[in-house]
Every structure is written in C-alpha cells, then in structure tokens.
C-alpha atoms as a PDB file:
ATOM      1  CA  UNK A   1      48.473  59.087 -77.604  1.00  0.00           C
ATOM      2  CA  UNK A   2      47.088  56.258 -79.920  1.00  0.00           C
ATOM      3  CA  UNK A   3      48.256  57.382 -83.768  1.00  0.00           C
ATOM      4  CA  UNK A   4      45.092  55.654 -84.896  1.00  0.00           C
ATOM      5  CA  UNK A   5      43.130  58.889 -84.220  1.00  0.00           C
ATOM      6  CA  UNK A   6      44.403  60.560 -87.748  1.00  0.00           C
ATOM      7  CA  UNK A   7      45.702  59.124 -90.409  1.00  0.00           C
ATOM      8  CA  UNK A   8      48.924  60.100 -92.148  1.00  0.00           C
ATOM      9  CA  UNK A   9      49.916  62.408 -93.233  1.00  0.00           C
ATOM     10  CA  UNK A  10      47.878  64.748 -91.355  1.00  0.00           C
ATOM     11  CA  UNK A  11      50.505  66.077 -88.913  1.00  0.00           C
ATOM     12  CA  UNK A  12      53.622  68.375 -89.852  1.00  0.00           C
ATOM     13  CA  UNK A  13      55.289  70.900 -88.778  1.00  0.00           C
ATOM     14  CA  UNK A  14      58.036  74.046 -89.293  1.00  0.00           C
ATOM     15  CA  UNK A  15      60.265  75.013 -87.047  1.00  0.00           C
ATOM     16  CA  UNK A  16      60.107  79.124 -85.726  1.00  0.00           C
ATOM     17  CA  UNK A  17      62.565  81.559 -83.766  1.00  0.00           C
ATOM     18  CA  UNK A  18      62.849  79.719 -80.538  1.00  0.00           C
ATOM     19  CA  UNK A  19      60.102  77.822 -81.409  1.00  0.00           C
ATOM     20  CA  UNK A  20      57.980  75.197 -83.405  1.00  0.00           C
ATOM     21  CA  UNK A  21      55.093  74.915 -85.078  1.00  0.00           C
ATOM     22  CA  UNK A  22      52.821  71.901 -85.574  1.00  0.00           C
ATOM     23  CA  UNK A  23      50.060  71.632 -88.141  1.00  0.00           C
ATOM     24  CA  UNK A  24      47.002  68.852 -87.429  1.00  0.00           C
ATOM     25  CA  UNK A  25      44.129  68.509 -90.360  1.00  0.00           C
ATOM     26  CA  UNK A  26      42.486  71.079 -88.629  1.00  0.00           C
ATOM     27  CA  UNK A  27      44.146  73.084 -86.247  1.00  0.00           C
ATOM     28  CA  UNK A  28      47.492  74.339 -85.959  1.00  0.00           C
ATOM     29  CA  UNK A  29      49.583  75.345 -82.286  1.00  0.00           C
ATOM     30  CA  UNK A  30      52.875  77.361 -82.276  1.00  0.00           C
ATOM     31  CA  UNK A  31      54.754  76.860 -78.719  1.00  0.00           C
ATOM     32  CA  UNK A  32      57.508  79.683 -78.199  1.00  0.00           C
ATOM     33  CA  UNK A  33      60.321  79.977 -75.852  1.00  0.00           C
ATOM     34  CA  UNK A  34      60.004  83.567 -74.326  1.00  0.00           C
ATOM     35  CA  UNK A  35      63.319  85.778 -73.584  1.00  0.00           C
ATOM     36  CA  UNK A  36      62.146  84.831 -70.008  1.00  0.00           C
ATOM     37  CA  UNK A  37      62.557  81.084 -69.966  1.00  0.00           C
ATOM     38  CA  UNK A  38      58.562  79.940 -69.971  1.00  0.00           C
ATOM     39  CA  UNK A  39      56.641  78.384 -73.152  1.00  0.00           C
ATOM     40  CA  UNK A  40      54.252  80.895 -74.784  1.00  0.00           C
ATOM     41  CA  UNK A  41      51.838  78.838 -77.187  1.00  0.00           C
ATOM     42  CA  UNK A  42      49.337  80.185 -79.522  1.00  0.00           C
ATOM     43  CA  UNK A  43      46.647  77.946 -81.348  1.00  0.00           C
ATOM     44  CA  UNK A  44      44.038  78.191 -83.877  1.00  0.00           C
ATOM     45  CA  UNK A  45      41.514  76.562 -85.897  1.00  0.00           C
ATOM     46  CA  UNK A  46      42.410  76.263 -89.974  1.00  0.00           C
ATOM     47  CA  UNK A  47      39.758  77.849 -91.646  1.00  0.00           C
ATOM     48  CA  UNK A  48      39.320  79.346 -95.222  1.00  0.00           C
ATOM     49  CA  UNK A  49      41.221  77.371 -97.744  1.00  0.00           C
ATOM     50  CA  UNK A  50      41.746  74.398 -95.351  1.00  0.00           C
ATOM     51  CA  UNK A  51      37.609  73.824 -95.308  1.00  0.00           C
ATOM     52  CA  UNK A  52      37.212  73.586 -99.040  1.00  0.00           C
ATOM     53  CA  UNK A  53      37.176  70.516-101.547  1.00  0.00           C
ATOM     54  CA  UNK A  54      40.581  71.964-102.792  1.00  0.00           C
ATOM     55  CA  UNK A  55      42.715  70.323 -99.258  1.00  0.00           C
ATOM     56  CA  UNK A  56      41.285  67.020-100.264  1.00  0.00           C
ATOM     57  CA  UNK A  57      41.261  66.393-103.870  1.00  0.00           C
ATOM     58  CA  UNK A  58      44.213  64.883-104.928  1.00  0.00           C
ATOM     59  CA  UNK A  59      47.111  66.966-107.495  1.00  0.00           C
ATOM     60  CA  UNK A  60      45.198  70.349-106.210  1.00  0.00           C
ATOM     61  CA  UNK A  61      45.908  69.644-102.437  1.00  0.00           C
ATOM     62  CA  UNK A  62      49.377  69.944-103.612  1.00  0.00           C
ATOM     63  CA  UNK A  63      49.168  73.967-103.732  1.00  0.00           C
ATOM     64  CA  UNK A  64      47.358  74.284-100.575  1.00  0.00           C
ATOM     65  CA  UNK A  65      49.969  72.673 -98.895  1.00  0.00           C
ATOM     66  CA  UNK A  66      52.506  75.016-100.829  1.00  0.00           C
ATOM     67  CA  UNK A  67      49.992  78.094 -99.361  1.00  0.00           C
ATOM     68  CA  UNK A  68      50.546  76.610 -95.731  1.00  0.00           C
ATOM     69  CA  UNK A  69      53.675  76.421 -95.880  1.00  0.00           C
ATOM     70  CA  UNK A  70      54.071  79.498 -97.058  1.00  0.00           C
ATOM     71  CA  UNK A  71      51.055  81.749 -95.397  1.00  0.00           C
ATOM     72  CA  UNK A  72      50.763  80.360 -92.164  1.00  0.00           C
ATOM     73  CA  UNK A  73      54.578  79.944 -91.849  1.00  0.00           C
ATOM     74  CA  UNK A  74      55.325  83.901 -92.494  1.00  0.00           C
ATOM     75  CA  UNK A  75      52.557  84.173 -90.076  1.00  0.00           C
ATOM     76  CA  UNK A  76      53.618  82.440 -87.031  1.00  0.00           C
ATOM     77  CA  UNK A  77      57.950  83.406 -88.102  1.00  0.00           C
ATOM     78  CA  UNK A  78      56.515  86.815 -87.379  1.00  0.00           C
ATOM     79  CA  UNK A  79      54.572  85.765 -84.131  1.00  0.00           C
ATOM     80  CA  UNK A  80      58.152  83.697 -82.653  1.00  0.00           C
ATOM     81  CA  UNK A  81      60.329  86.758 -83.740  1.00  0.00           C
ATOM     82  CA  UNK A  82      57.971  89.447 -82.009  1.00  0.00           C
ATOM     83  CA  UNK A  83      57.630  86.806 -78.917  1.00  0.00           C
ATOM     84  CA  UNK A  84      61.603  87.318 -78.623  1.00  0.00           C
ATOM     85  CA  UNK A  85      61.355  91.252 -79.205  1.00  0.00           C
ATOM     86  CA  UNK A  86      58.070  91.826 -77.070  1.00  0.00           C
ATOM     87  CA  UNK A  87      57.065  93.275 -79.562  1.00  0.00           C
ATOM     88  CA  UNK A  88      53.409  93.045 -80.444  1.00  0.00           C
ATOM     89  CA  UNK A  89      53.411  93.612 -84.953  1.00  0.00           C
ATOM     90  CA  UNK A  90      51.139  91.873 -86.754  1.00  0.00           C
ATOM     91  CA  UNK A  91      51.347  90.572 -90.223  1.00  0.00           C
ATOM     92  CA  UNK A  92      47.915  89.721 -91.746  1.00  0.00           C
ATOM     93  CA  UNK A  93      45.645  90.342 -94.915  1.00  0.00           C
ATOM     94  CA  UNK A  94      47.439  92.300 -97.787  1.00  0.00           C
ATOM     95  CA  UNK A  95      50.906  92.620 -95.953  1.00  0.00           C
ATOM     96  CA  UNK A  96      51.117  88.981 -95.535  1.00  0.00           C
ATOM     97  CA  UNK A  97      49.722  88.545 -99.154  1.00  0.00           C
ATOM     98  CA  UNK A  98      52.031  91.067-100.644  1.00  0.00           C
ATOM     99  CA  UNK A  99      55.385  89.761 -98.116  1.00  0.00           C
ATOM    100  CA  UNK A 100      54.558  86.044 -99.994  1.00  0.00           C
ATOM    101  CA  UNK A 101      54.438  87.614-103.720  1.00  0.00           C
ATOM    102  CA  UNK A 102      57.759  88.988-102.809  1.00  0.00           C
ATOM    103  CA  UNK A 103      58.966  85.704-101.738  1.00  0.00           C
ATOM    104  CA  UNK A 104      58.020  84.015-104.823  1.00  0.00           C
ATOM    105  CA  UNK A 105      59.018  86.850-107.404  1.00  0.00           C
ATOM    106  CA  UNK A 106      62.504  86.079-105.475  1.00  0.00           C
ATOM    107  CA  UNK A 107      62.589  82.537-105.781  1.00  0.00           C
ATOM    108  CA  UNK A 108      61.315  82.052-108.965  1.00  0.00           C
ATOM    109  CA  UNK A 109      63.474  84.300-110.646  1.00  0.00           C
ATOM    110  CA  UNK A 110      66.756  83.265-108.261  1.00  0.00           C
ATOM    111  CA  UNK A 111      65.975  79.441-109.439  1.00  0.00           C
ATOM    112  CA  UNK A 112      64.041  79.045-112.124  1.00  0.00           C
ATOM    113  CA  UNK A 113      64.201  82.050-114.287  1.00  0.00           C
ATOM    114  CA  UNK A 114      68.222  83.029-113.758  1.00  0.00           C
ATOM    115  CA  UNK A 115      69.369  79.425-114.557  1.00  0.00           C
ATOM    116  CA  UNK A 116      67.157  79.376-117.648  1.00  0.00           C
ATOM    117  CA  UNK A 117      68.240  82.775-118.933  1.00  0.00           C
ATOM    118  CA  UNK A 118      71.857  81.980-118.491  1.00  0.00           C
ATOM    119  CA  UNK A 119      71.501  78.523-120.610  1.00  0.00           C
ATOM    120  CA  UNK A 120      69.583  80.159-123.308  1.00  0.00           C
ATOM    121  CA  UNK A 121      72.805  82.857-123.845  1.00  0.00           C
ATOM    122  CA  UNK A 122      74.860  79.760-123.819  1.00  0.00           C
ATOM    123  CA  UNK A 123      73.329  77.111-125.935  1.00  0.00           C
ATOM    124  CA  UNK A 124      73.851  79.319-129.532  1.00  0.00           C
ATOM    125  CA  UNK A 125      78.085  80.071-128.516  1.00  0.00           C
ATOM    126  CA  UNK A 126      78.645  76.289-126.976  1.00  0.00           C
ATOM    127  CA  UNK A 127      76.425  74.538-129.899  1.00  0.00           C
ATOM    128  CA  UNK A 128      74.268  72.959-127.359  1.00  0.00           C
ATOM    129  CA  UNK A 129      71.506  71.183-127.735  1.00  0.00           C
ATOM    130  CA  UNK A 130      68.300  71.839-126.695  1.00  0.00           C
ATOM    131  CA  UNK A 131      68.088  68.609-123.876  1.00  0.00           C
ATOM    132  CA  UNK A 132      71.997  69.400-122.991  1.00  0.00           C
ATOM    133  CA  UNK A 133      70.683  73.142-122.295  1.00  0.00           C
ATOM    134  CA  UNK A 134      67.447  72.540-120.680  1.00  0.00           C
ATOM    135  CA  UNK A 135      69.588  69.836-118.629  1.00  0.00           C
ATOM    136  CA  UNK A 136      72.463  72.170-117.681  1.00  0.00           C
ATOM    137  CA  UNK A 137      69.674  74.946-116.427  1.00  0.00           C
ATOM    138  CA  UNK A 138      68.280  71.755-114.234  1.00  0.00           C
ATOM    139  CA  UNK A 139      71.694  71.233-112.751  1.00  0.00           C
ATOM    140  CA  UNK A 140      72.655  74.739-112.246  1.00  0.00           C
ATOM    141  CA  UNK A 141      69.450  75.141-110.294  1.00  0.00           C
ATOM    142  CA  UNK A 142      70.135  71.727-107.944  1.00  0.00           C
ATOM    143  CA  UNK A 143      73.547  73.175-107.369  1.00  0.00           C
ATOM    144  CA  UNK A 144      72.151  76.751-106.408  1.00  0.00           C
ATOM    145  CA  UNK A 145      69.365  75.500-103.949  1.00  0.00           C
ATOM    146  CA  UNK A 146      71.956  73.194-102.559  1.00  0.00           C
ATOM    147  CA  UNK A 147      75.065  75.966-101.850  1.00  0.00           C
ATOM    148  CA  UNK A 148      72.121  78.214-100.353  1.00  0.00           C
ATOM    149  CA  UNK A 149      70.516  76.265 -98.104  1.00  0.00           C
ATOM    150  CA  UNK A 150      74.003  75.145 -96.753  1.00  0.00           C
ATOM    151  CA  UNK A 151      75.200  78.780 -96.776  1.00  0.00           C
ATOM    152  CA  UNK A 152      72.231  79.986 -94.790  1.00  0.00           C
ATOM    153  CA  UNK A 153      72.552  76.755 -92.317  1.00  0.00           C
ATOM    154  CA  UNK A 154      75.891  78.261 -91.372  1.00  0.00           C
ATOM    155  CA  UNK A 155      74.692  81.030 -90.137  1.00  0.00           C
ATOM    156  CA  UNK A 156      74.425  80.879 -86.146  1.00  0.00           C
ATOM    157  CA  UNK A 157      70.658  81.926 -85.295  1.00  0.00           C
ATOM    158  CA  UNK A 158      69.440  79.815 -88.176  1.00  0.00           C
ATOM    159  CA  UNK A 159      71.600  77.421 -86.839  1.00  0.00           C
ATOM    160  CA  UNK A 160      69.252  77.660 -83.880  1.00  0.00           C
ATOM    161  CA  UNK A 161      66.570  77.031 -85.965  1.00  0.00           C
ATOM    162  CA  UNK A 162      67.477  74.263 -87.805  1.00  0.00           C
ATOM    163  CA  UNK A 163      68.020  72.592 -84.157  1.00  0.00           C
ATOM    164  CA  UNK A 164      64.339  73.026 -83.306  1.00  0.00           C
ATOM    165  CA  UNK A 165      63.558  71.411 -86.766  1.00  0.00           C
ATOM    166  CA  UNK A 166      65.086  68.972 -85.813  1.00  0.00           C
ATOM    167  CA  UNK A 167      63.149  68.817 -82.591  1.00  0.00           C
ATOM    168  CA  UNK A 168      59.922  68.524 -84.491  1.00  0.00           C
ATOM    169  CA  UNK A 169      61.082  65.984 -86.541  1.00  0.00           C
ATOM    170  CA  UNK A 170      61.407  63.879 -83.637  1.00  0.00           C
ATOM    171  CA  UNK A 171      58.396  64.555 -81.669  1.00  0.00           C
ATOM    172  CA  UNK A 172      56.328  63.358 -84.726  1.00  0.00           C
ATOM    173  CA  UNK A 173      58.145  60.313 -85.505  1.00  0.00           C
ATOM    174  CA  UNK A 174      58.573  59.292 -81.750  1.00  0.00           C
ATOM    175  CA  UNK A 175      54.287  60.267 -81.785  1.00  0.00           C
ATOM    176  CA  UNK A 176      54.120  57.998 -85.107  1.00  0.00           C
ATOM    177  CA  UNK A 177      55.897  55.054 -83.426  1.00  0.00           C
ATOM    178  CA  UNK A 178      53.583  55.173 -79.891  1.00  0.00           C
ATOM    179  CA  UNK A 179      56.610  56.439 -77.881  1.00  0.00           C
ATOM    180  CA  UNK A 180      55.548  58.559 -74.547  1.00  0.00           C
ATOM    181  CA  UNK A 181      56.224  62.065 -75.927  1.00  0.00           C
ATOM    182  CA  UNK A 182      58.565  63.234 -73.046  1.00  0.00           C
ATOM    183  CA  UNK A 183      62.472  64.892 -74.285  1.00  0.00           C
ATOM    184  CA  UNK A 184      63.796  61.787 -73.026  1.00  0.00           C
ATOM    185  CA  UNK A 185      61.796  59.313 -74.946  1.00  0.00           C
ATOM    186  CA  UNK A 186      61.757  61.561 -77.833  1.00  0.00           C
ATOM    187  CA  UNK A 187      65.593  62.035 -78.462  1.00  0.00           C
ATOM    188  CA  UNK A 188      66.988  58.749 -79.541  1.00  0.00           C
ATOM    189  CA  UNK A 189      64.111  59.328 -82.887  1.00  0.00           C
ATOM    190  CA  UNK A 190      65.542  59.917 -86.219  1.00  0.00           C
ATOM    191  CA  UNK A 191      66.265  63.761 -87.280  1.00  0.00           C
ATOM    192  CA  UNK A 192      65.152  63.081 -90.880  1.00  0.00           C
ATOM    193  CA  UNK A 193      61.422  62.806 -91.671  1.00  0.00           C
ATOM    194  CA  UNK A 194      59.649  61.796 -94.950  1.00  0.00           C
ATOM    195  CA  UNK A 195      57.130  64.389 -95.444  1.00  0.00           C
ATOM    196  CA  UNK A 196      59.784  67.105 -94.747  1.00  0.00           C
ATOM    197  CA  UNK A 197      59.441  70.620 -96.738  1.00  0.00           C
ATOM    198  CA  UNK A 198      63.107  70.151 -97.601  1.00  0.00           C
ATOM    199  CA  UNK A 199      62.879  66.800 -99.052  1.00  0.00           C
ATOM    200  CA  UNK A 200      59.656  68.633-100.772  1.00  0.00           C
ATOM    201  CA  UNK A 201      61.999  71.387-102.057  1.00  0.00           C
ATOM    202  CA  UNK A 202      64.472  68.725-103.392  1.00  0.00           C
ATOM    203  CA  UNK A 203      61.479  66.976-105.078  1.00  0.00           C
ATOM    204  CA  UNK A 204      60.548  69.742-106.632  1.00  0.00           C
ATOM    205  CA  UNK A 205      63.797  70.981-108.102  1.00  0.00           C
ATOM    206  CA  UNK A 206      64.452  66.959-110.082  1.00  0.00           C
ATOM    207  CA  UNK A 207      61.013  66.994-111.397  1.00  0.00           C
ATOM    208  CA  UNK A 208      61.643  70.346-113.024  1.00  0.00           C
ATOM    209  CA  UNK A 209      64.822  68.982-114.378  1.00  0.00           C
ATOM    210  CA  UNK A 210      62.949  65.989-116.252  1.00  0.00           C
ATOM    211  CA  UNK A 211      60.109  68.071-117.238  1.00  0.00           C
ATOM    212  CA  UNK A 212      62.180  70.592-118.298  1.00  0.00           C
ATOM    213  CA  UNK A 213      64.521  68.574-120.040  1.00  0.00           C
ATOM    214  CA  UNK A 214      62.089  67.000-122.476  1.00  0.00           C
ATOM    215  CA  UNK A 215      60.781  70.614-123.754  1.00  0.00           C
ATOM    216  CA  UNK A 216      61.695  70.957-127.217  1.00  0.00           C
ATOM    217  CA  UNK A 217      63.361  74.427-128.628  1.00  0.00           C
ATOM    218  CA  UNK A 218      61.950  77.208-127.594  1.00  0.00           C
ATOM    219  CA  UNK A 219      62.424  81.092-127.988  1.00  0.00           C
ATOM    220  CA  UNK A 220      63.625  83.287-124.810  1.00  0.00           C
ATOM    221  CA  UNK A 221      59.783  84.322-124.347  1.00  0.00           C
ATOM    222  CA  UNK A 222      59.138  80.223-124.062  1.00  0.00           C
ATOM    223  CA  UNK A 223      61.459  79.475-122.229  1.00  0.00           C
ATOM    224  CA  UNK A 224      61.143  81.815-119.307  1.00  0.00           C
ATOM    225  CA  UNK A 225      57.381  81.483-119.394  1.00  0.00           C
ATOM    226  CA  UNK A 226      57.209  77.851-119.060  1.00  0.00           C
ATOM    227  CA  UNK A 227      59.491  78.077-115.570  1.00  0.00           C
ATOM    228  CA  UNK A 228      56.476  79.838-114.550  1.00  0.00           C
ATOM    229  CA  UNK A 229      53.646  78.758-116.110  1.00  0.00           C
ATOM    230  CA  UNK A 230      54.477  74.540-115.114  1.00  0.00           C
ATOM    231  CA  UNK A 231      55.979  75.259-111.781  1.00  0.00           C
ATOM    232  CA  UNK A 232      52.463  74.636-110.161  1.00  0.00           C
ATOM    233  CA  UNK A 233      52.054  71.409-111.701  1.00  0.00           C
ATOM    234  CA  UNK A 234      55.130  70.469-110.848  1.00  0.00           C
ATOM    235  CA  UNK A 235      54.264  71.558-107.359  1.00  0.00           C
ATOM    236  CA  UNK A 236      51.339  68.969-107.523  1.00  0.00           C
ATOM    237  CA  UNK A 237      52.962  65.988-108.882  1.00  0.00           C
ATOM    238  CA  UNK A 238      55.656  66.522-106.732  1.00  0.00           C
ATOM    239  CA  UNK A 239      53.444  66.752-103.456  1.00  0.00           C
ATOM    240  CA  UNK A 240      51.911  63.750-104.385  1.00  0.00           C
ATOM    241  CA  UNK A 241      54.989  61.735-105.365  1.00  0.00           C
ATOM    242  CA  UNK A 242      56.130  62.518-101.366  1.00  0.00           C
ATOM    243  CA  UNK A 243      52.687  61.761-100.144  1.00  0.00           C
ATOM    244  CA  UNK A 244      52.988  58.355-101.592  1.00  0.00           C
ATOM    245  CA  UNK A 245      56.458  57.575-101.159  1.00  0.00           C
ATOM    246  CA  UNK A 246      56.393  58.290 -97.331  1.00  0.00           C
ATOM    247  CA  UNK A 247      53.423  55.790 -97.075  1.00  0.00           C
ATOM    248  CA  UNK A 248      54.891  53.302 -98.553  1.00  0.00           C
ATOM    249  CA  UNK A 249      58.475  53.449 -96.789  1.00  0.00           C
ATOM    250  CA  UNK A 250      57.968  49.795 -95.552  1.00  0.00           C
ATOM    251  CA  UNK A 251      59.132  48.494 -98.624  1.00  0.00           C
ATOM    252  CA  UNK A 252      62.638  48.816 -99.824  1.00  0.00           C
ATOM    253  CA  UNK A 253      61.729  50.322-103.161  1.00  0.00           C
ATOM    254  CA  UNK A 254      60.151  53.032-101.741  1.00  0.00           C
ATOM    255  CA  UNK A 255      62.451  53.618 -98.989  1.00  0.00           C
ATOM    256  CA  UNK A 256      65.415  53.874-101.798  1.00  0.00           C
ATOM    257  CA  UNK A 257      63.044  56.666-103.472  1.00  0.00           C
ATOM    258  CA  UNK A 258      62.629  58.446-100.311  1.00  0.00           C
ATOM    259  CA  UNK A 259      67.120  58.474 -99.605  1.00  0.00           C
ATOM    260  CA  UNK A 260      67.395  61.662-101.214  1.00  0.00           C
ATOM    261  CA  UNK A 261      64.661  63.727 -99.477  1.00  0.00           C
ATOM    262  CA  UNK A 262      66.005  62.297 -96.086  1.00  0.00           C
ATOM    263  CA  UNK A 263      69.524  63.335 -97.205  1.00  0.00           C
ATOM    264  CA  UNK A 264      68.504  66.338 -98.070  1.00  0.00           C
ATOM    265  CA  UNK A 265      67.435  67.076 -94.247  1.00  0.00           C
ATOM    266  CA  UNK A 266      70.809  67.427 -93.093  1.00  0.00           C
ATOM    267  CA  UNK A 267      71.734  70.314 -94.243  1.00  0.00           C
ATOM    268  CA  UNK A 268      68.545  71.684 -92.072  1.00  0.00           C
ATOM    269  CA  UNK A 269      68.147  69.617 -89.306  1.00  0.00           C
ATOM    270  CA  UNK A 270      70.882  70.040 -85.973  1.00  0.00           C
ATOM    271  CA  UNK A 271      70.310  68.207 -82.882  1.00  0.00           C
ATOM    272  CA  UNK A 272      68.282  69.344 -80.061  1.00  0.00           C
ATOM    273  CA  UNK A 273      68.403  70.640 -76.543  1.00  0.00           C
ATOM    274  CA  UNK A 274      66.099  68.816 -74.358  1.00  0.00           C
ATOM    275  CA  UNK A 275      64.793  72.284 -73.566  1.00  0.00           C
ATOM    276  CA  UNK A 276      64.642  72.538 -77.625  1.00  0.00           C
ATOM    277  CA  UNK A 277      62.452  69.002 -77.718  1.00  0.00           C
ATOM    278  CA  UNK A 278      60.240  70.485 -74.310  1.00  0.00           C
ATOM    279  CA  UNK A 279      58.738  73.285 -76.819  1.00  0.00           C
ATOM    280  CA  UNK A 280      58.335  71.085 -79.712  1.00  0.00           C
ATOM    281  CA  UNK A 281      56.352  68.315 -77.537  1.00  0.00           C
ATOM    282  CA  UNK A 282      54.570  71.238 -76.183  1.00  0.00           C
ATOM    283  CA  UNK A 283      53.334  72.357 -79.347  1.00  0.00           C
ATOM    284  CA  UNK A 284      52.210  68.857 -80.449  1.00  0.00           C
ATOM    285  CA  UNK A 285      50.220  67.838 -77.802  1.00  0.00           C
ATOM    286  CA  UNK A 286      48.285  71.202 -77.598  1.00  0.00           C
ATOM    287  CA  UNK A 287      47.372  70.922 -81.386  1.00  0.00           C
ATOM    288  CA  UNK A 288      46.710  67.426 -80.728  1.00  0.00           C
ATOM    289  CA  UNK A 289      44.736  68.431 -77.774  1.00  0.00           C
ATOM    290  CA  UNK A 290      42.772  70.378 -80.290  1.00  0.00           C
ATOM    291  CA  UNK A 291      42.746  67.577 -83.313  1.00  0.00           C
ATOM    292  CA  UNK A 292      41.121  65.067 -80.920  1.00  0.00           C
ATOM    293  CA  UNK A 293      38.370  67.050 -79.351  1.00  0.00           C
ATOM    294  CA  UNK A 294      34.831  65.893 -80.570  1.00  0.00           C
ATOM    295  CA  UNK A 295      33.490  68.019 -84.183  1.00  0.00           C
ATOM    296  CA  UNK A 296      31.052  70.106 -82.979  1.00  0.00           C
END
C-alpha cells in the first residue's frame, strides 16, 4: 500500500464498541467485532457536506471536520453498540441532529459557560482583574477536560475502547511509514498520533485560554455569549494549527509544538490485542479499498 496515493491528512479515524472506524477523503469503513468472534464491516461513500467547497477551503474545513467527528461518529457508536446487542436501531436525520445539539448544549455549558460564570461571581469579591479572571476561567476549564477524560478512561468498557484507539493509531502510522499492515508489523508503531481528536480537544481548550484572556471587561451577558459566539473560530484556527503542525513534525520546532497533543493521547490510548489491531487493519484496508478505486 504505497502512501503516495493520498496525501495527508486525508486518513483518520475513531475508535467504536469493539470496533474502529476509519475515515478516507471520500469514503469511510467501520469494521466490528461481533459477540460471535467474526469482523462485521460496514462502508459508505461521504456525501453531502463532504462534496462541497466548504471540506476544502481552508479555516471553514475546520467545522466540517468538527461535524464528522461528531455526526458520523454518533452514527457508527450506535451501529458498534447495536452490532454487540443484535439489535438492529437506527439513528439518522432529526434524532441524530437533535442527539448532537444535546451533546453540545452539554459541553458548552460543562466547559465553557460554567467556568466563565463561576469567574465572573469571583472577580468583584477577590478584586481580580479582568486578564487574571478570564485566565483563571481558562485554567479551570484545562483542569476540568483533563480530570474527565481521565475519570471516564477508568472506567472498564471505555477502557476497551481506548485500546482499539489505540489500535487505529497504529494501523495509520505503520500505513504512513510503508509497513505491511499485518498485527504483527503494526504493533511495535507509536500509540500517539498527530492529527488525533484528543490532541484537537487539547488545542482547542489553550486557544480559548489566549483568546479569552485578551477580552477586555465585559458584563455577564458578554461574557457568556462570547464562549459561544468565538468557539467556532476557535474551532477553525485550531484545526488548522494541527493540520500544519503534524506536517511539519520533521523539524524539531514543530515536533516541540506537537508534545502536548501527543501527551494528551495517553490518557485515551491503551495498548492493543492483536485481535484489537486485526479489526482496525480490517477497517483500513476496506476504506482504502474504496479510496483507491478509479472516480467514476
């Protein structure tokens, strides 16, 4: 498998319930490991968003990815999880649309909004000022992301899935450094990968802390709002920042840049099976399968 058929960074990935999920430029393959012991995989072609102007332009790709991410990874959690149960429930149009507003209104007001709230009661009874304040919210929300991801890690079926996360970090960089994609040429490969959605998180969560930092005073309407209103931006710098960092990692400036987003992985990466690394070559090589085939 010659890597000079795509560029980079065209291939990712997420890890599901006894499974993994890899992500080409334009299609996408989910391999599964059934209750029964065999590999169930599922592809399909990325359509919609993925065809527009919006996945290439540069800043704006930055929320598609988010929507991938996002979309097709509540979609295929759900596909894993009923491949384990047998049973058969989908989760498309407005359930998936409303299950991902949900998500967000959580997030955003767990991270964002609940730091900023708490600062702005604060500031007036500590005499802080407004950088010390916006700064504190910052590290209040780097400390909560942190202590949750590592709380969640410890529990023992994500634990499961933080193993085959790990397995699809190493079937793309073994595939990125022309190794034979078999479990045994795959495991030696590094855990850690630079265009992980962990780092990503990470990446996110400092930029709001500068950008956030450098607002001026604001009132409690202000304050809130602009967690909301600049997260997308963020989002796109951010993207981009990890696009061209992990393109760049063979010099050593860039490589220093890219330490914390690789450090980050370890509280969601575990070492895999070889059974674990079986489904996650399985599901690269049948969306590569796909990639490669002539456009029509």
């Amino acid at each position: 498998m010659p890597t000079d058929k795509l560029k980079l960074p065209a291939y990712g990935g997420q890890a599901l319930i006894e499974g993994v999920l890899m992500r080409g430029s334009r299609y996408v393959a989910a391999a599964m490991r059934a209750p029964g012991g065999e590999i169930v995989v599922q592809k399909e072609e990325l359509k919609g968003i993925y065809k527009t102007r919006l996945a290439k332009i540069p800043f704006l790709r930055g929320l598609v990815i988010l929507w991938d991410s996002l979309g097709l990874g509540t979609k295929f959690l759900t596909i894993s999880a009923n491949t384990q149960s047998g049973e058969d429930e989908k989760i498309e149009g407005p359930a998936m649309f409303g299950t991902l507003l949900f998500s967000f209104a959580i997030a955003i007001g767990l991270f964002f909004l609940a730091p900023a709230a708490l600062m702005q009661l604060l500031q007036t009874p500590l005499h802080l000022s407004d950088f010390v304040s916006n700064l504190g919210e910052g590290l209040i929300r780097l400390i909560l992301v942190v202590v949750y991801i590592w709380a969640v890690g410890r529990m023992p079926d994500i634990k499961r899935v933080f193993s085959y996360h790990g397995a699809e970090h190493k079937t793309i960089n073994a595939f990125e450094a022309g190794a034979e994609l078999t479990p045994e040429s795959v495991r030696p490969f590094s855990l850690h990968h630079p265009r992980c959605g962990t780092g990503f998180v990470l990446i996110v969560v400092v930029f709001s802390i500068i950008v956030f930092a450098l607002l001026g005073p604001l009132s409690w309407f202000w304050r809130l709002a602009t967690r909301v209103l600049l997260l997308p931006l963020i989002v796109m710098v951010a993207y981009e920042y990890m696009r061209f960092t992990a393109n760049h990692l063979d010099k050593g400036f860039f490589r220093m840049l890219a330490k914390p987003n690789m450090a980050m992985q370890r509280l969601t990466t575990n070492e895999p099976t070889d059974e674990m690394l079986e489904v996650a070559i399985t599901a690269f090589k049948s969306m590569y399968e796909e990639e490669t085939k002539p456009v029509a």
